[in-house]
Protein backbone atom coordinates (compact mmCIF):
# COMPACT_ATOMS: atom_id res chain seq x y z
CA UNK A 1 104.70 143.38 66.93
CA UNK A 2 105.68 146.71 68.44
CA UNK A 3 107.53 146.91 72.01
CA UNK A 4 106.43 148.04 74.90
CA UNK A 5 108.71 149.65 77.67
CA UNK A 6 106.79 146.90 80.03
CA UNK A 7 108.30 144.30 77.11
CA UNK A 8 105.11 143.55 76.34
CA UNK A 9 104.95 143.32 72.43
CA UNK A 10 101.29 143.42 71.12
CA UNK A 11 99.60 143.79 67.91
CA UNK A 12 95.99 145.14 67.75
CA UNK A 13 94.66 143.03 65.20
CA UNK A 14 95.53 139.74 66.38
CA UNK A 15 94.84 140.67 69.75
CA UNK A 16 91.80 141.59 68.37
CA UNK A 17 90.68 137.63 67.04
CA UNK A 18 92.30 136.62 70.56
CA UNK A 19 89.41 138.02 72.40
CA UNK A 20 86.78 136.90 70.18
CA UNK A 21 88.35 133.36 69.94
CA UNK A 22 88.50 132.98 74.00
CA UNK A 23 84.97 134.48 73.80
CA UNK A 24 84.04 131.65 71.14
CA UNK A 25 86.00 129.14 73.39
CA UNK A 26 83.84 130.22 76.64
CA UNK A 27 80.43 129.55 74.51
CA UNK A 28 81.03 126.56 74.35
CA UNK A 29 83.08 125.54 77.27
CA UNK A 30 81.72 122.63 79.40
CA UNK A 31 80.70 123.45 82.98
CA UNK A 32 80.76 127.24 84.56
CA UNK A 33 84.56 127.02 85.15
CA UNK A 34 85.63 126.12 81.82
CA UNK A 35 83.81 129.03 81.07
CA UNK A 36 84.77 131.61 83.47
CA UNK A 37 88.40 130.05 82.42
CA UNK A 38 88.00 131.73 79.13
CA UNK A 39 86.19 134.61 79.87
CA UNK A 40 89.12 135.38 82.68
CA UNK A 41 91.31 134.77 79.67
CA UNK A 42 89.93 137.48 77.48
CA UNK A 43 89.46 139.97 80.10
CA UNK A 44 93.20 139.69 81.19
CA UNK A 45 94.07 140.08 76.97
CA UNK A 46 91.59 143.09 76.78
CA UNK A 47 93.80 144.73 80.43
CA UNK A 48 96.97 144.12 78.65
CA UNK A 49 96.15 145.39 75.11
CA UNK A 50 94.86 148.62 77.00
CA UNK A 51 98.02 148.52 79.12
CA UNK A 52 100.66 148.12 75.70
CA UNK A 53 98.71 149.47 73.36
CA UNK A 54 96.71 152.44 75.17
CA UNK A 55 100.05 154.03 76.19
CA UNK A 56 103.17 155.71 74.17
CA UNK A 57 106.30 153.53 73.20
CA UNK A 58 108.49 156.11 74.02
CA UNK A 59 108.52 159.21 74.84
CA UNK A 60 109.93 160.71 71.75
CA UNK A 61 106.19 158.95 69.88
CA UNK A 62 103.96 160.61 72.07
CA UNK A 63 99.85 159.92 71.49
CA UNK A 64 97.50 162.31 72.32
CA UNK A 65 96.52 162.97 76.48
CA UNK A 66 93.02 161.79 77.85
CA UNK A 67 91.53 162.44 80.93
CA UNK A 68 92.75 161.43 84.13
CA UNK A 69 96.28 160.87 82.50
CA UNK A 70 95.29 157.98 80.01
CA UNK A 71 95.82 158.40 76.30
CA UNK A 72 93.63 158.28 73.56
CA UNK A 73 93.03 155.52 71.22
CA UNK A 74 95.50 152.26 70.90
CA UNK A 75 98.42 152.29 68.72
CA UNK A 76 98.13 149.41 65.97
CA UNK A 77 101.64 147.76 67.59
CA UNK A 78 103.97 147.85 64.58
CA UNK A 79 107.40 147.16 64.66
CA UNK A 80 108.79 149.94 63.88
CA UNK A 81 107.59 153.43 64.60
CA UNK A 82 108.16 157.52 63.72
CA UNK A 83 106.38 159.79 65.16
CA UNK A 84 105.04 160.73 61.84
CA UNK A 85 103.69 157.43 60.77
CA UNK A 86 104.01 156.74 56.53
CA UNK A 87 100.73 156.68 54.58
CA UNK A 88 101.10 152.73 54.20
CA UNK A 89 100.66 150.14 56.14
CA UNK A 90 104.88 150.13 57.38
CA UNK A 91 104.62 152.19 60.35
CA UNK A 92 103.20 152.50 63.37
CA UNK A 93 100.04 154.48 63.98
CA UNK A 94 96.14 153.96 64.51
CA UNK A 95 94.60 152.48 62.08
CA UNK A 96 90.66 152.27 61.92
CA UNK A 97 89.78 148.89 60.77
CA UNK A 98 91.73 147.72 63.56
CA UNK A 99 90.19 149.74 66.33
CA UNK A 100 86.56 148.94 65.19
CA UNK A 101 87.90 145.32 65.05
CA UNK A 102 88.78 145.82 68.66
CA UNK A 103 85.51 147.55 69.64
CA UNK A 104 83.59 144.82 67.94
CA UNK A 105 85.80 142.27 69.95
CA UNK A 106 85.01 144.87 73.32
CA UNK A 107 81.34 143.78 72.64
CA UNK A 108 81.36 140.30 72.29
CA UNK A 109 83.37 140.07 75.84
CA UNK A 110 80.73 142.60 77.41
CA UNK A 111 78.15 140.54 76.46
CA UNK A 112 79.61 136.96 76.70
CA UNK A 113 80.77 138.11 80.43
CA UNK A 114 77.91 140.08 81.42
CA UNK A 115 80.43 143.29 81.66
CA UNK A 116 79.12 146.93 81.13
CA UNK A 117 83.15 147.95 82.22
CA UNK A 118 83.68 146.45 78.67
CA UNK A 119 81.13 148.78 77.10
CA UNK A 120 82.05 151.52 78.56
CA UNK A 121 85.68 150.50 77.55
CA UNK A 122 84.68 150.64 74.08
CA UNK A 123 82.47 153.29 73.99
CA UNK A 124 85.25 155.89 75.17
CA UNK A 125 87.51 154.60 72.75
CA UNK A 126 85.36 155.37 69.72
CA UNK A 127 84.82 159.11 71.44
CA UNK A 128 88.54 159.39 71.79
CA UNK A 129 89.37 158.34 67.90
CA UNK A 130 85.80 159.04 65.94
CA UNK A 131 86.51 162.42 65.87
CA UNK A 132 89.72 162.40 64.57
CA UNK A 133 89.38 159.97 61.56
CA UNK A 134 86.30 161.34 60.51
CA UNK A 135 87.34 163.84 57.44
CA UNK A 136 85.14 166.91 56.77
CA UNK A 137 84.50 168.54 53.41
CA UNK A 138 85.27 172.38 53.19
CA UNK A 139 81.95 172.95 54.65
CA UNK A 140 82.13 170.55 57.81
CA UNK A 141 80.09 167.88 56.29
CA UNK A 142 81.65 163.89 56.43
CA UNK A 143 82.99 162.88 53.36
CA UNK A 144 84.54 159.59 54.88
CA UNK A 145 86.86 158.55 57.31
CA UNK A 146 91.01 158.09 57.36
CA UNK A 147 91.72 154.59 57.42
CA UNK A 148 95.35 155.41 59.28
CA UNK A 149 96.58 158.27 61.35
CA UNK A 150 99.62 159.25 63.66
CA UNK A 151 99.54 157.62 66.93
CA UNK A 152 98.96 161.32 68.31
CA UNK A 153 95.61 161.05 66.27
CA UNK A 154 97.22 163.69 63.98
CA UNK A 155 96.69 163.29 60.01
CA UNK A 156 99.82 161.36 58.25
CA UNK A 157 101.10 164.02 55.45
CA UNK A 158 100.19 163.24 52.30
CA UNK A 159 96.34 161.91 54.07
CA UNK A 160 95.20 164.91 54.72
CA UNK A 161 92.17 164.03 52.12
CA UNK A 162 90.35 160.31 52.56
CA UNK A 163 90.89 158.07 50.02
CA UNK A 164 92.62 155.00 48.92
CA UNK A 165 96.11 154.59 48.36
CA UNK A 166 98.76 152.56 47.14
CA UNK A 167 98.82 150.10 49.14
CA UNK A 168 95.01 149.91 48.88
């Protein structure tokens, strides 16, 4: 998984499965501190995803400003990185069926823990990145979404139009 200049080496998707497993864990945990245990668990995973993967690597891969000087979206956490990403599945970048794997995971903690911070958590993440992986016909109109894009929520060359791949 891709560093971190904390050290921290993350990787979205597995992360991902961590949160709903602790969630699963705390469901069926015996007694309220078994299952604040897990809950705590999954909300610490959730802060340090955010923390790794919320921010640039470096400063020569950059990812696109936020307010109150955050950063949009959360890198996938590949090992290697250029800050234009390939149109496989190599590089770094964002990829969507990660991010709406985290969202989903954002959900079943908010619930499971009783935690609209999580919602909101999740719902300005899919502002930040929606935009940007939705593609738009010559007209405007949504004709699908980008399944992987820079980690400055720019289009990877050769992606500019949705659609599978290669690696597909």
């Amino acid at each position: 998984a891709g560093e971190h200049p904390t050290g921290q080496r993350r990787y979205l998707w597995v992360d991902a499965f961590g949160v709903l497993n602790f969630v699963s864990l705390a469901e069926r945990a015996e007694g309220p501190a078994a299952r604040q245990q897990f809950l705590d668990a999954a909300a610490r995973l959730i802060d340090t995803v955010h923390t790794t993967l919320g921010t640039p690597r470096s400063e020569a891969l950059p990812m696109r400003a936020a307010e109150g000087g955050s950063f949009q979206g959360l890198r996938i956490g590949k090992l290697h990185a250029r800050k234009t990403s390939d149109p496989g599945m190599e590089l770094d970048g964002m990829y969507w069926h990660y991010l709406d794997k985290w969202i989903f995971a954002l959900a079943r903690y908010a619930w499971a823990a009783s935690d609209t911070s999580a919602v909101r958590r999740g719902l300005r993440l899919v502002k930040q990145v929606h935009p940007h992986f939705l593609a738009r016909g010559p007209n405007g109109e949504p004709v699908g979404l980008y399944w992987k894009m820079n980690v400055d929520l720019t289009t990877i060359p050769g992606r500019e139009r949705a659609g599978p791949n290669g690696d597909s």
